[in-house]
Protein backbone atom coordinates (compact mmCIF):
# COMPACT_ATOMS: atom_id res chain seq x y z
CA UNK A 1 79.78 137.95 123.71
CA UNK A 2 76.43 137.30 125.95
CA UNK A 3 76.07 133.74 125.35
CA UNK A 4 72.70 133.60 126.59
CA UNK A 5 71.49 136.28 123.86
CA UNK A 6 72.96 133.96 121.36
CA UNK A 7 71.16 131.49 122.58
CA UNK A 8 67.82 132.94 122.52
CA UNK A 9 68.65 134.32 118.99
CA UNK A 10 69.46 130.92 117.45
CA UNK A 11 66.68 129.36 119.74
CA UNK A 12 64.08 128.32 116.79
CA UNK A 13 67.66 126.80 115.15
CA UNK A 14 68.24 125.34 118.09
CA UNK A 15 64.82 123.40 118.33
CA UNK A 16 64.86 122.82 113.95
CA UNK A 17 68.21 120.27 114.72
CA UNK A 18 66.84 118.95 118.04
CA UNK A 19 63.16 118.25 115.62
CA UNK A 20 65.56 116.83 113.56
CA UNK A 21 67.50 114.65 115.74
CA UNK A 22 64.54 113.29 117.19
CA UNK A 23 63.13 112.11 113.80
CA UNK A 24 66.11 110.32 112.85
CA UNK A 25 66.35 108.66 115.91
CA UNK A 26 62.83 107.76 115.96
CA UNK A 27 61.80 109.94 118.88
CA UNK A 28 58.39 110.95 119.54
CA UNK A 29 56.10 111.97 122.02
CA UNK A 30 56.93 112.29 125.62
CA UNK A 31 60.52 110.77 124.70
CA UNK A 32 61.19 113.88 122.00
CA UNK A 33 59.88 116.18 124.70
CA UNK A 34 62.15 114.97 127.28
CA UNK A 35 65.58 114.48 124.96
CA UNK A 36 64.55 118.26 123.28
CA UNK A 37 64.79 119.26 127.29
CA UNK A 38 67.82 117.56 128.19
CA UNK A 39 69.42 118.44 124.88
CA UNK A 40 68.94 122.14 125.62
CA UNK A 41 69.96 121.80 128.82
CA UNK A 42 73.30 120.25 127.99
CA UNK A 43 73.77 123.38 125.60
CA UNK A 44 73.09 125.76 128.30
CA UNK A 45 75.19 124.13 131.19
CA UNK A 46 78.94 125.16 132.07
CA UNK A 47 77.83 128.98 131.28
CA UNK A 48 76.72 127.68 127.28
CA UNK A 49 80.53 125.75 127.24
CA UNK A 50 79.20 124.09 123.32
CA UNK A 51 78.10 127.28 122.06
CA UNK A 52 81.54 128.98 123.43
CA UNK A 53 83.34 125.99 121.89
CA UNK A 54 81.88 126.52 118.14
CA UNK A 55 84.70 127.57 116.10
CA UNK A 56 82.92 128.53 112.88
CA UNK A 57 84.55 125.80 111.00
CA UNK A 58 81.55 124.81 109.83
CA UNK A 59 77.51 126.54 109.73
CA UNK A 60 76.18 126.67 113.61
CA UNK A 61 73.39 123.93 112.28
CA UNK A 62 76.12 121.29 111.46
CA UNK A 63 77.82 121.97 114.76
CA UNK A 64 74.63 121.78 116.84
CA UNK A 65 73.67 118.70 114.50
CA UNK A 66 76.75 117.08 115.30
CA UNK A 67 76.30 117.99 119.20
CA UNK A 68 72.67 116.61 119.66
CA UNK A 69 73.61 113.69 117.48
CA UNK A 70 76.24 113.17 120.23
CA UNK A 71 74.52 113.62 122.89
CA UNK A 72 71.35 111.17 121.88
CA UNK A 73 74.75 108.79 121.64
CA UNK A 74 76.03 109.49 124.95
CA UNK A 75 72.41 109.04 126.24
CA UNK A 76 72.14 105.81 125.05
CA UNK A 77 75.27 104.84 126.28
CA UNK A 78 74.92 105.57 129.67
CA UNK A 79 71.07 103.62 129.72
CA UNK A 80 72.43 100.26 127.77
CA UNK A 81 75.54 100.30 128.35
CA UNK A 82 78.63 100.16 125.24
CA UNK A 83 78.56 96.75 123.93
CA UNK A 84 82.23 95.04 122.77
CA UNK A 85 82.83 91.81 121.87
CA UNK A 86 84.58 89.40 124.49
CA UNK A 87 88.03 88.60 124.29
CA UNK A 88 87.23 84.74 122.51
CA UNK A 89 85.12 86.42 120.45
CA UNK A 90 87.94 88.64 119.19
CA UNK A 91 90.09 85.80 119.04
CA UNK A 92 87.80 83.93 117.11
CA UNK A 93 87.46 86.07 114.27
CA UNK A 94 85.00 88.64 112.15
CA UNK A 95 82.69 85.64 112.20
CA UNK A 96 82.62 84.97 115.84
CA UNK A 97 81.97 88.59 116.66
CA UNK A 98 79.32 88.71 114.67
CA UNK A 99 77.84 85.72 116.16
CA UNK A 100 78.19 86.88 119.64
CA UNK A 101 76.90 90.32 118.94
CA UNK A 102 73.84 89.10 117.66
CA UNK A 103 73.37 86.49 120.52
CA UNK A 104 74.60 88.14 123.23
CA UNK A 105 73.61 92.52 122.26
CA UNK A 106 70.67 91.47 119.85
CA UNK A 107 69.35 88.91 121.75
CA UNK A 108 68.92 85.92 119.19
CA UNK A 109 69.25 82.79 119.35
CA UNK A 110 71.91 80.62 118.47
CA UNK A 111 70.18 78.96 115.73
CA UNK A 112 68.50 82.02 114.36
CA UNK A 113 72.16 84.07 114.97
CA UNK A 114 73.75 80.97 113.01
CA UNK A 115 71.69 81.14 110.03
CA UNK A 116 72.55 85.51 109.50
CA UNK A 117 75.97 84.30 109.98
CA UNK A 118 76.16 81.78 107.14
CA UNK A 119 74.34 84.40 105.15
CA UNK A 120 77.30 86.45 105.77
CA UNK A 121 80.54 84.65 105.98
CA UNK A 122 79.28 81.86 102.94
CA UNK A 123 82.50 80.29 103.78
CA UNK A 124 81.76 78.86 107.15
CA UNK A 125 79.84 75.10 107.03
CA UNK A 126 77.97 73.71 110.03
CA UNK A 127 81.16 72.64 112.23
CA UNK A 128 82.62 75.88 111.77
CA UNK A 129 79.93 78.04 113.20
CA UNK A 130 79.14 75.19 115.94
CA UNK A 131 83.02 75.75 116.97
CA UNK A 132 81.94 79.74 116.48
CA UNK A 133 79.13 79.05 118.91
CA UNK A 134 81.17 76.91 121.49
CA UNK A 135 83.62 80.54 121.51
CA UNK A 136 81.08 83.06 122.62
CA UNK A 137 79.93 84.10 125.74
CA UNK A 138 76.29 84.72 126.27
CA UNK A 139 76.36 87.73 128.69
CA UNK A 140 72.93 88.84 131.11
CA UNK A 141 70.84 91.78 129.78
CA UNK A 142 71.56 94.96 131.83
CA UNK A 143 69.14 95.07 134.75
CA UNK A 144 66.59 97.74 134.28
CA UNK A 145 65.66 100.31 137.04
CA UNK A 146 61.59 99.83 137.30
CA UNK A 147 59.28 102.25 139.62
CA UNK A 148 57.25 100.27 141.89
CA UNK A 149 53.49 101.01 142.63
CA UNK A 150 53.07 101.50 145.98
CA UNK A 151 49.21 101.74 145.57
CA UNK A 152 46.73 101.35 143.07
CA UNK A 153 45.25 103.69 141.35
CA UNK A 154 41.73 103.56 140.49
CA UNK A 155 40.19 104.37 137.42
CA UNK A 156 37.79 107.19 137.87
CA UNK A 157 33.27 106.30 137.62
CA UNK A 158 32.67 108.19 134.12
CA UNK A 159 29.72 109.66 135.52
CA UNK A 160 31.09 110.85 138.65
CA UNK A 161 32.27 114.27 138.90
CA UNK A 162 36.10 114.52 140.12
CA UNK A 163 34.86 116.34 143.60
CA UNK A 164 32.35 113.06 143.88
CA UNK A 165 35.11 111.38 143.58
CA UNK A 166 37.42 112.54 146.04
CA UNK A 167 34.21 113.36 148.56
CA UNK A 168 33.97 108.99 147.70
CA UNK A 169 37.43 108.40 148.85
CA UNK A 170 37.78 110.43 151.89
CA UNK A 171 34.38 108.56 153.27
CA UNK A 172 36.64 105.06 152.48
CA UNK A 173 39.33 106.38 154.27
CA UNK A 174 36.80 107.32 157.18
CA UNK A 175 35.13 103.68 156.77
CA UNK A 176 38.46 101.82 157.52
CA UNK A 177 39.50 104.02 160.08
CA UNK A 178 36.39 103.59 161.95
CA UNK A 179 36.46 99.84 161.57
CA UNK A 180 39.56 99.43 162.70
CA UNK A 181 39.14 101.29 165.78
CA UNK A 182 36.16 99.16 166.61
């Protein structure tokens, strides 16, 4: 079979479950554009390898549902990382996991965290969750990559014309050189 020519037949299905995807993920914009890219990329790399590995066991919608879906996933694990509870945590109980995921993944606090937890485990009184609290470990957010600015970038005159503009900026480029050389 010429993978490719399925492919392009099933395209428009293709981009109905990526559409999809995006909306339940709360894509939009740019960020729908980009993930629609990458997700069709991902079909068509290893010579179409997920559209040679559909079995029919299901409709080719469900399987290409199931493969975006996944791959939004994977995407999201690779940016923020896969959170899991530390090993006091675990020890500590459903409670204490709970506690830590919402102070340490959510980003609470440990009052605010200790009030959903109450709502939750009704059993617990106030010594209880503070020996919860004493048990987890409050981790650092994942460093995120940033692109520095290595020059600013003006906002263009609304009357000038974009050649006025640039004919502007070549004559301040001229300016400094000349000043510096004097």
């Amino acid at each position: 079979m010429n993978w490719e020519t399925f492919f392009l037949d099933n395209l428009s299905l293709i981009e109905r479950v990526i559409a999809f995807v995006c909306r339940k993920f709360g894509l939009s914009g740019a960020d729908a554009e980009d993930f629609a890219s990458a997700s069709k990329l991902k079909i068509i790399e290893n010579d179409y390898a997920v559209l040679r590995k559909f079995e029919q066991k299901a409709t080719l919608a469900t399987y290409l549902t199931t493969v975006v879906e996944r791959h939004y996933l994977d995407q999201k694990i690779h940016e923020w990382g896969k959170w899991r509870p530390s090993m006091r945590a675990r020890q500590g109980g459903d409670a204490a996991i709970f506690l830590e995921r919402l102070v340490s993944r959510d980003g609470l606090g440990i009052a605010e965290a200790s009030t959903i937890v109450r709502q939750k485990f009704t059993e617990l009184d106030d010594r209880a969750l503070e020996r919860l609290a004493a048990l987890i470990v409050v981790r650092q957010p994942r460093r995120q990559s940033s692109v520095e600015r290595t020059e600013e970038i003006r906002e263009p005159a609304s009357e000038a014309s974009a050649e006025e503009e640039l004919l502007n900026g070549e004559r301040e480029i001229a300016a400094r050189r000349a000043a510096a050389v004097l």
